[in-house]
Protein backbone atom coordinates (compact mmCIF):
# COMPACT_ATOMS: atom_id res chain seq x y z
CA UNK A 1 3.86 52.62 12.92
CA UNK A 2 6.93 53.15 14.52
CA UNK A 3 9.97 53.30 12.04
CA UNK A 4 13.46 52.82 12.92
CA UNK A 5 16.68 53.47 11.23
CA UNK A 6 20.02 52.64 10.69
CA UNK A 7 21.96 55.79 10.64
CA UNK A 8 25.52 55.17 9.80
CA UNK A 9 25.46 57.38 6.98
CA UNK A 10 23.55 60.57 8.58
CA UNK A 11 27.26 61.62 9.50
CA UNK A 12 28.28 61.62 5.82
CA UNK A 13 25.67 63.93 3.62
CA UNK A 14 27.43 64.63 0.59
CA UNK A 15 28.23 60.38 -0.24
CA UNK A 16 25.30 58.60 -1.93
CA UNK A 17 23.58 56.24 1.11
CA UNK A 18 24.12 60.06 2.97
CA UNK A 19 22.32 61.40 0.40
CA UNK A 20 19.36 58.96 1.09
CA UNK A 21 19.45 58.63 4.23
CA UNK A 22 18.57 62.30 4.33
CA UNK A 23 16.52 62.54 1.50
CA UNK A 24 14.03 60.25 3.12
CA UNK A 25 13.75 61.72 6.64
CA UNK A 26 13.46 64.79 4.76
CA UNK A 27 10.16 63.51 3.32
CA UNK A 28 9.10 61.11 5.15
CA UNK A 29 7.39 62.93 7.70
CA UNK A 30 5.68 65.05 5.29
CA UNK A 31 4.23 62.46 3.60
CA UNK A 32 3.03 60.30 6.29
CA UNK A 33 3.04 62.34 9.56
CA UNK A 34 0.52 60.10 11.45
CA UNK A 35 4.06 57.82 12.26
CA UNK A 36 6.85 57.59 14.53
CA UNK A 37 10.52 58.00 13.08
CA UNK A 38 13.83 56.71 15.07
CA UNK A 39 17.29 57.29 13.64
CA UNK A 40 19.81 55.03 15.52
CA UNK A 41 23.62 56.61 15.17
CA UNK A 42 26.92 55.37 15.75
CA UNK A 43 28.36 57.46 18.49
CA UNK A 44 31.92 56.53 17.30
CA UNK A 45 30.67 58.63 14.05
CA UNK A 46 29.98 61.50 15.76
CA UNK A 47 33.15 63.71 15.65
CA UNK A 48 31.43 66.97 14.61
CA UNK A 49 27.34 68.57 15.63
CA UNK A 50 25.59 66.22 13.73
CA UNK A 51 23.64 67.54 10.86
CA UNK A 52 20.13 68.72 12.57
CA UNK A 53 17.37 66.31 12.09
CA UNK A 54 13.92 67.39 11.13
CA UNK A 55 11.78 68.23 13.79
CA UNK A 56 9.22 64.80 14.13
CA UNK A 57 12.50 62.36 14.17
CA UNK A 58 13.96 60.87 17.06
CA UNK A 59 17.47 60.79 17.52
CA UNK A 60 19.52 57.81 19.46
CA UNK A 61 23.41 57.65 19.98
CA UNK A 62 24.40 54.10 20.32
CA UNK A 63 28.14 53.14 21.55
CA UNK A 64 29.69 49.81 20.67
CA UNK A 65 32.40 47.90 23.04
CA UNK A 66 34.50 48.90 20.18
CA UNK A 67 34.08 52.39 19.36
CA UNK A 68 37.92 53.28 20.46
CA UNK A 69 39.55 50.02 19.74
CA UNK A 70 38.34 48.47 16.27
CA UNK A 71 36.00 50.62 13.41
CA UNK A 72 35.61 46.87 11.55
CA UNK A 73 34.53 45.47 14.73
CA UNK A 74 32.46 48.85 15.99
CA UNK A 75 30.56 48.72 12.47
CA UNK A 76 29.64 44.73 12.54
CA UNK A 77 28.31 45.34 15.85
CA UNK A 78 26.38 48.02 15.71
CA UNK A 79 25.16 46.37 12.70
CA UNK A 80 24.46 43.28 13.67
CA UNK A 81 23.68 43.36 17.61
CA UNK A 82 23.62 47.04 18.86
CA UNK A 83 20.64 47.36 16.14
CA UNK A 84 18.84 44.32 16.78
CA UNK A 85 18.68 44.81 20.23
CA UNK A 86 17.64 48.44 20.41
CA UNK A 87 14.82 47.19 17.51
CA UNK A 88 13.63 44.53 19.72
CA UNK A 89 13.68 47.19 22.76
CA UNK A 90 11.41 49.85 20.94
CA UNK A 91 8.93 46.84 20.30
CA UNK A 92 8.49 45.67 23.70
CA UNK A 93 8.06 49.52 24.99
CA UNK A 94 5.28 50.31 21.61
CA UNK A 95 2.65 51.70 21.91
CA UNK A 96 -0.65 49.39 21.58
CA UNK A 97 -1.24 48.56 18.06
CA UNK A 98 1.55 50.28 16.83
CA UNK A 99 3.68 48.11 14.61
CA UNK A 100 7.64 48.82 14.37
CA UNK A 101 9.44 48.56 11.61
CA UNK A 102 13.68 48.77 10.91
CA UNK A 103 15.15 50.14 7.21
CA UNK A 104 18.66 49.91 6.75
CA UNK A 105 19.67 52.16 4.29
CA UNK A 106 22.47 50.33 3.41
CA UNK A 107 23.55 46.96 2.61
CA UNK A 108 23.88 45.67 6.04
CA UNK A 109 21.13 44.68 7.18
CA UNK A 110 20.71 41.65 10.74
CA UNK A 111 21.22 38.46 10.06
CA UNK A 112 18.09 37.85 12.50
CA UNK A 113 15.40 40.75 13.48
CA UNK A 114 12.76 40.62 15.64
CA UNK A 115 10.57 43.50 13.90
CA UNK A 116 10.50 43.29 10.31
CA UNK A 117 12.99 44.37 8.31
CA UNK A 118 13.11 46.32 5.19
CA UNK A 119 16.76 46.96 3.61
CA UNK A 120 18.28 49.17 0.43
CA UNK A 121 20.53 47.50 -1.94
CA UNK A 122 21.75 50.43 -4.25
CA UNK A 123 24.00 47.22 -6.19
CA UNK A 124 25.45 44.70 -5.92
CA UNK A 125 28.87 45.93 -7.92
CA UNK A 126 31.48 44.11 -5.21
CA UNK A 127 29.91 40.82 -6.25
CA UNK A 128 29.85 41.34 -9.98
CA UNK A 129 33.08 43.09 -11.01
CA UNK A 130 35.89 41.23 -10.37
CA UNK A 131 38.45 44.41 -9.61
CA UNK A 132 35.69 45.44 -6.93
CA UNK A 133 35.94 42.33 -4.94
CA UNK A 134 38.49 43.55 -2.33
CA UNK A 135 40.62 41.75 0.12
CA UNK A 136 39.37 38.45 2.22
CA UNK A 137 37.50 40.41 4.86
CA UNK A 138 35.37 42.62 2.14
CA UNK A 139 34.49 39.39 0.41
CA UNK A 140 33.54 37.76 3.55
CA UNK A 141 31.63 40.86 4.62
CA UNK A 142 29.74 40.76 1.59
CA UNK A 143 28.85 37.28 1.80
CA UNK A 144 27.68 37.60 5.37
CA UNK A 145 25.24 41.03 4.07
CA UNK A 146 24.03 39.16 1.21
CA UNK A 147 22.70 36.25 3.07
CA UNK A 148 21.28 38.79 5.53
CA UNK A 149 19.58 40.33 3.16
CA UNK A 150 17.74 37.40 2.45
CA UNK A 151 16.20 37.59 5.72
CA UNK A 152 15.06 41.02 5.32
CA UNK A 153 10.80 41.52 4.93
CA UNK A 154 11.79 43.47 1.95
CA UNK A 155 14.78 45.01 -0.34
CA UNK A 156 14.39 48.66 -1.66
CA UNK A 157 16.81 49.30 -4.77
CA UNK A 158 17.10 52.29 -7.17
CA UNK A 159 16.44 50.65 -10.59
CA UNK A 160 14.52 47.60 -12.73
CA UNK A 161 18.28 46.97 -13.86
CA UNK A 162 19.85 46.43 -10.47
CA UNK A 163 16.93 44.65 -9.26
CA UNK A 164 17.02 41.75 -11.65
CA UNK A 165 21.07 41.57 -10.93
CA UNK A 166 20.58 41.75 -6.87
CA UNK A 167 17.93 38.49 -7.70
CA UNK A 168 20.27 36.46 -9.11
CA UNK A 169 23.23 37.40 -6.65
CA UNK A 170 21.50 37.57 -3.93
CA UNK A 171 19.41 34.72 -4.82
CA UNK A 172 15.92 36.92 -3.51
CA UNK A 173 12.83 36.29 -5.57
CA UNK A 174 11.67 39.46 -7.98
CA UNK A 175 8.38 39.70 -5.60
CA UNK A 176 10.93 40.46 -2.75
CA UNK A 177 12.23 43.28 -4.36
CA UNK A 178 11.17 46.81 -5.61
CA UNK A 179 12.77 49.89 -7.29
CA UNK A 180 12.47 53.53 -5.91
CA UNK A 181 13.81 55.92 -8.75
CA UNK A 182 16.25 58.48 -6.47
CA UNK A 183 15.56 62.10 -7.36
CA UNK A 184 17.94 64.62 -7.64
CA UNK A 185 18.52 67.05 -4.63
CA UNK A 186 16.71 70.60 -4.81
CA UNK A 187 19.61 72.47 -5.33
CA UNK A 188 19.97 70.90 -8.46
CA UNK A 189 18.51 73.71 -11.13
CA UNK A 190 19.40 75.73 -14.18
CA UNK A 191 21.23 78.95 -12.85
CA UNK A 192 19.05 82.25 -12.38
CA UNK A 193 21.75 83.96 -14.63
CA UNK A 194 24.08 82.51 -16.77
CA UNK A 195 26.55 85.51 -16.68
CA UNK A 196 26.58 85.69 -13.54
CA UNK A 197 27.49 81.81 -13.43
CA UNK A 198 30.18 81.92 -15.62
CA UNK A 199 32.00 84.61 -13.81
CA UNK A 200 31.72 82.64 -10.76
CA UNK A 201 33.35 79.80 -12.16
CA UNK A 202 36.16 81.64 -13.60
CA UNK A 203 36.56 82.98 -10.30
CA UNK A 204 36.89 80.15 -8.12
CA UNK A 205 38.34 78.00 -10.98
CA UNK A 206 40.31 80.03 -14.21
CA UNK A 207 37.56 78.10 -16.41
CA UNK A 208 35.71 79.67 -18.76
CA UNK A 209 32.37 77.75 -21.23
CA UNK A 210 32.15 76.35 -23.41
CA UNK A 211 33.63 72.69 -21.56
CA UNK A 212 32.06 69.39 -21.09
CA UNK A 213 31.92 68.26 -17.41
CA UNK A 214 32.15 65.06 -15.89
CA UNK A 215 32.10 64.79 -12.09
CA UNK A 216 32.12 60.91 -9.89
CA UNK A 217 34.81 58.50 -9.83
CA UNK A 218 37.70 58.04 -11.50
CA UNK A 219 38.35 54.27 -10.88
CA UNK A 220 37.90 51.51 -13.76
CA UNK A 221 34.06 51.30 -13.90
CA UNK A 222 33.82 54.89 -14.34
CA UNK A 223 35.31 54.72 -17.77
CA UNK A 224 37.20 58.23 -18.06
CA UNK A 225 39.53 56.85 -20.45
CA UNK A 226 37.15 56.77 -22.62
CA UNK A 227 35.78 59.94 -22.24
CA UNK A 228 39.76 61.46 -22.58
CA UNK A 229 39.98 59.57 -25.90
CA UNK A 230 36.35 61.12 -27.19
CA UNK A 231 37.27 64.64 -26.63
CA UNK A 232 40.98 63.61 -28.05
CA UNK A 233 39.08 62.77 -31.22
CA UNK A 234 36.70 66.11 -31.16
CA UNK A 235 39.77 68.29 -30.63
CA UNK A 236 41.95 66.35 -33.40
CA UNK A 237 39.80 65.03 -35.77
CA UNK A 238 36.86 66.88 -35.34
CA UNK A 239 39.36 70.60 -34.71
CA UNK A 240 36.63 71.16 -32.08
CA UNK A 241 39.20 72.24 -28.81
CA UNK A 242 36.34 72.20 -26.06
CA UNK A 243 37.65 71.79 -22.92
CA UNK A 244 37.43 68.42 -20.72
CA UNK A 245 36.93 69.22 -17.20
CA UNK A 246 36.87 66.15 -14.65
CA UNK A 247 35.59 66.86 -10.89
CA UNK A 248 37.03 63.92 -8.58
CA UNK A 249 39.50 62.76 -6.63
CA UNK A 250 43.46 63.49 -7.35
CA UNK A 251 44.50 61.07 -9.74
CA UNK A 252 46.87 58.53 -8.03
CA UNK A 253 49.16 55.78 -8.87
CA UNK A 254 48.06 53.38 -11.67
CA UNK A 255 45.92 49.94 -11.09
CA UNK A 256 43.24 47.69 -11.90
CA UNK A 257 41.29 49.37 -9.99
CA UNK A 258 42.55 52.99 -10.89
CA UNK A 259 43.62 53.02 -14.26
CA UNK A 260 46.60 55.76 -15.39
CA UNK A 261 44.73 58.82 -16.62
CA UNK A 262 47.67 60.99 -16.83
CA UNK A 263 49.64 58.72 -18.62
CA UNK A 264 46.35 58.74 -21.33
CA UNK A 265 46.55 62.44 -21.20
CA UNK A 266 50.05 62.47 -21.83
CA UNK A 267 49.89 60.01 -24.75
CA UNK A 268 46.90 61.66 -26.06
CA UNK A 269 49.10 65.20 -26.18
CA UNK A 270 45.79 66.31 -24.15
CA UNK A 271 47.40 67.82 -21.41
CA UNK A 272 46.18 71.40 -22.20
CA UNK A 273 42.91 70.31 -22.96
CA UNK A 274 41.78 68.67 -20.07
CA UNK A 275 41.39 70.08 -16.56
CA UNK A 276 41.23 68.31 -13.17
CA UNK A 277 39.77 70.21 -10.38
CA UNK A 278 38.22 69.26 -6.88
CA UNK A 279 34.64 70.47 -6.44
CA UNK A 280 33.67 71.06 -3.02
CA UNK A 281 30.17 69.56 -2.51
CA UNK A 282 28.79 73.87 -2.14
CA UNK A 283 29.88 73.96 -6.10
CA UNK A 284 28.23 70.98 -7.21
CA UNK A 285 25.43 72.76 -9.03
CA UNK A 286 27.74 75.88 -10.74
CA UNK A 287 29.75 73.02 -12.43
CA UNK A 288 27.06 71.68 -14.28
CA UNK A 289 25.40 74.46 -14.42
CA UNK A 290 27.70 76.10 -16.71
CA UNK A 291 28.85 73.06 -18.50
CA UNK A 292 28.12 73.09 -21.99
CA UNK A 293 27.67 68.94 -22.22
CA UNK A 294 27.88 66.76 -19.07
CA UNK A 295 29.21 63.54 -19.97
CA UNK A 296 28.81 59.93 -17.92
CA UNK A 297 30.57 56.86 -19.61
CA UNK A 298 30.14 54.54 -16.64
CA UNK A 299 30.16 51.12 -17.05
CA UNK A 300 28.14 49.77 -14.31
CA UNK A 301 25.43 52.10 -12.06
CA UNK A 302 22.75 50.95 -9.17
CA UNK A 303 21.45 54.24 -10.76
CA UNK A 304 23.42 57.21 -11.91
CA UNK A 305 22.66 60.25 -10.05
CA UNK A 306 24.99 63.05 -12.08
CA UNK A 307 23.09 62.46 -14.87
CA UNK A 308 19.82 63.16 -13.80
CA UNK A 309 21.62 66.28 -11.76
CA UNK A 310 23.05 67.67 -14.35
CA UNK A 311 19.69 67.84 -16.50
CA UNK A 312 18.07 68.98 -13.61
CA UNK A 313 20.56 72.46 -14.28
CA UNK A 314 19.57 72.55 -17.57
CA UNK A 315 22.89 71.11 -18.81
CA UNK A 316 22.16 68.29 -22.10
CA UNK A 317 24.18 64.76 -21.37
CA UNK A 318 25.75 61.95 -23.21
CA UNK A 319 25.13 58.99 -21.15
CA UNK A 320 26.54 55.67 -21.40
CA UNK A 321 24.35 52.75 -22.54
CA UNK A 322 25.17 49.95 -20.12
CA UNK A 323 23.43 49.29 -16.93
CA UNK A 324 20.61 51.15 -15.46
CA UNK A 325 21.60 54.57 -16.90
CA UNK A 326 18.89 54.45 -20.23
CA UNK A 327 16.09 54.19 -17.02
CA UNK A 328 17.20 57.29 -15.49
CA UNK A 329 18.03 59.33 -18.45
CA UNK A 330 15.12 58.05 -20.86
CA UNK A 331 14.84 59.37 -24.13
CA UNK A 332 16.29 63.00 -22.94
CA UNK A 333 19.81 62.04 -23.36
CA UNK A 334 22.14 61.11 -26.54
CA UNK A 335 23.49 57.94 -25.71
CA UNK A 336 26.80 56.12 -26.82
CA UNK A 337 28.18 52.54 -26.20
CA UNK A 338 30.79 52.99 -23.28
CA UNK A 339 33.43 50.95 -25.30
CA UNK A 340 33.43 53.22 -27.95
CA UNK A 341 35.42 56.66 -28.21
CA UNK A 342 34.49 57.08 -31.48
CA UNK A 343 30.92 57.08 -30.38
CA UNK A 344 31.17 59.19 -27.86
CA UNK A 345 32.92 61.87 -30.02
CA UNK A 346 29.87 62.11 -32.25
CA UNK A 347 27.94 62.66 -30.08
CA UNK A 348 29.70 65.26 -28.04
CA UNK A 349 30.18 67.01 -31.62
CA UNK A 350 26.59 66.82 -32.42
CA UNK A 351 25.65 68.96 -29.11
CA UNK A 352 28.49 71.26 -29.40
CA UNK A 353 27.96 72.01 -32.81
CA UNK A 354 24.19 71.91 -33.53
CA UNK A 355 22.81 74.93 -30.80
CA UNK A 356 19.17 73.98 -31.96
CA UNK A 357 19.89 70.47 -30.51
CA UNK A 358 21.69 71.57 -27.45
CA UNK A 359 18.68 73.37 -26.67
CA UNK A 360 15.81 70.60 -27.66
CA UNK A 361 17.93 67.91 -25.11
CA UNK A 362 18.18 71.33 -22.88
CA UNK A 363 14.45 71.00 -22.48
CA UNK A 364 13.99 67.56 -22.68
CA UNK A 365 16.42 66.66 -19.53
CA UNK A 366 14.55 69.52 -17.43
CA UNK A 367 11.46 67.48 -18.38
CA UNK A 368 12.60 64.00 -17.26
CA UNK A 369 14.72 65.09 -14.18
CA UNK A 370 10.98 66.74 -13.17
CA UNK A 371 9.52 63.12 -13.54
CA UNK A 372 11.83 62.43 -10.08
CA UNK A 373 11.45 64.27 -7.01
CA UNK A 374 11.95 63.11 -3.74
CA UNK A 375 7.97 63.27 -2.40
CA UNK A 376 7.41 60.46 -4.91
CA UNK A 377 10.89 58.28 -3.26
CA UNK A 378 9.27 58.60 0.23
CA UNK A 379 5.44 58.20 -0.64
CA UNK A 380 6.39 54.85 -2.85
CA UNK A 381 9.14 53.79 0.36
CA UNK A 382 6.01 54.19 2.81
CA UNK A 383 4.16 51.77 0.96
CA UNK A 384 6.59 49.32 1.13
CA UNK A 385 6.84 49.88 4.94
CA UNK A 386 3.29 49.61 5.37
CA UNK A 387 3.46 46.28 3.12
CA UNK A 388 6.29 44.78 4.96
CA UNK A 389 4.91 46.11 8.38
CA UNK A 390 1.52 44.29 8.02
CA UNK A 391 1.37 41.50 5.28
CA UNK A 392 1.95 37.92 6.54
């Protein structure tokens, strides 16, 4: 089999389809050798070397008429013709008997293929949340990818949660679909020495432990404000003064979409108990590495990768209940209703304050992020190739 791919996100390793994208051309050819691999790239992405591919994988830079003109109109096309056509190219040039095969990554994949087509929905969260909805052309966009996606041989997702939510959106029949658990990247384990650790965080960042650690987004369906109120409540009701530290993005003006965090620090009088720091993606580990607690209050994942990181550094979590998050984090996490601060407090305090449980969900999150590595993404993603490739 000869398997192609769309490779808009090889230029971006440190965002989540990036993440992917390289996990599974990391793998893939060590699972299943005996095939051909074919990343197709947008030239216009290429700005910088390109992170090196393995060794087996092909590489192909493809231009667009408008790579200098129009990014909208550079990514539609090289979605929905430059791919195609380089697809149905590869076929007619195959070797005899081979079969080839197209996996977009993303959620974009051609409206009409000549090869068979398997695509990744991570979620579906522009078409369920109202505030996520964007202008005209994003909803239009998103209507064009969904119906695509109904042409697709098969859709890949990352959980049981998001595939019964991408059925009903995208109108696809369960049988279509199938969840691949991610896995959390290599790096990702407890520190060799914790001393050591600690001094390199107060280093690079004036923080010492104890601190609970939250890293991702800081727009609505994150659901830091709730997280801020929680450890308002441990450090006034509970006179536990642990440290918040959020990794993300500058806070910026107030919206729907972003809600005002500083003015919630402010009003909470929490201003010298939380920090805000940017994490470069070399650091991700230390952080939760020397966290005490890493907390996740989302309200809506396609999976939830920080969790599963941060128990794959040893580090116990509080995890939010809604969505797919109780399927990554299993019974190795406390887990609290996102709507409630009061909640979450408790069970920050419970951690902080009870070492023999810190350490029993210590072990128990090393055990389930163990359950996920990426040899089983790519071996269970092969068989839905080889399903899609051959099955009439």
């Amino acid at each position: 089999m000869h398997i192609l791919f769309n490779g808009s996100f090889w230029t971006q390793p440190t965002v989540g389809s990036g993440q992917y994208l390289h996990g599974l051309l990391r793998w893939l050819p060590i699972v299943a050798p005996q095939h051909r691999y074919t990343v197709l790239i947008p030239a216009a992405q290429v700005r910088a070397p390109l992170p090196p591919l393995p060794a087996p994988i092909q590489m192909l830079l493809v231009r667009t008429p408008f790579d200098q003109r129009h990014a909208n109109l550079a990514k539609l096309w090289f979605e929905q013709i430059s791919v195609p056509v380089y697809a149905h190219l590869i076929a007619q040039n195959r070797r005899a008997g081979e079969q080839v095969l197209l996996h977009v990554p993303y959620f974009a994949p051609p409206l009409q293929g000549i090869v068979p087509i398997v695509t990744t929905i991570p979620d579906v969260i522009p078409l369920i949340l109202p505030e996520y909805r964007g202008s005209l052309h994003v909803r239009g966009y998103m209507r064009l990818v969904c119906h695509a996606a109904q042409q697709s041989n098969h859709v890949i997702t990352f959980s049981a949660y998001s595939r019964q939510d991408i059925s009903k959106i995208a109108k696809l029949p369960l049988t279509k679909i199938t969840p691949t658990l991610l896995a959390a990247d290599e790096r990702y384990h407890p520190a060799a020495d914790a001393t050591t650790a600690a001094a390199l965080l107060h280093a690079r960042y004036g923080i010492h432990p104890p601190f609970i650690y939250y890293v991702g987004g800081l727009d609505a369906r994150k659901n830091v404000a709730t997280l801020i109120r929680a450890v308002a409540l441990l450090h006034q009701q509970y006179q536990l003064p642990v440290p918040l530290v959020i990794a993300g993005k500058p806070l910026g003006a107030s919206s729907r979409l972003f809600p005002d965090l500083d003015g919630l620090i402010a009003a909470l009088g929490m201003q010298a108990g939380v920090y805000r720091i940017n994490v470069p993606h070399a650091d991700g580990a230390l952080l939760y590495q020397t966290a005490s607690v890493f907390a996740f209050p989302s309200f809506y994942e396609g999976f939830g990768l920080p969790p599963l990181e941060a128990m794959a550094c040893g580090t116990p979590v509080v995890c939010s209940t809604a969505s797919s998050l109780p399927e990554v984090v299993g019974d190795a996490a406390l887990l609290a209703d996102p709507d409630d601060p009061a909640a979450w407090a408790r069970a920050l305090l419970r951690l902080l304050a009870s070492p023999a449980l810190h350490q029993h969900y210590r072990q128990q999150g090393l055990r389930q992020a163990a359950q996920f590595t990426w040899r089983r993404v790519a071996e269970e993603t092969m068989r839905i190739y080889e399903q899609a490739a051959y099955d009439k």
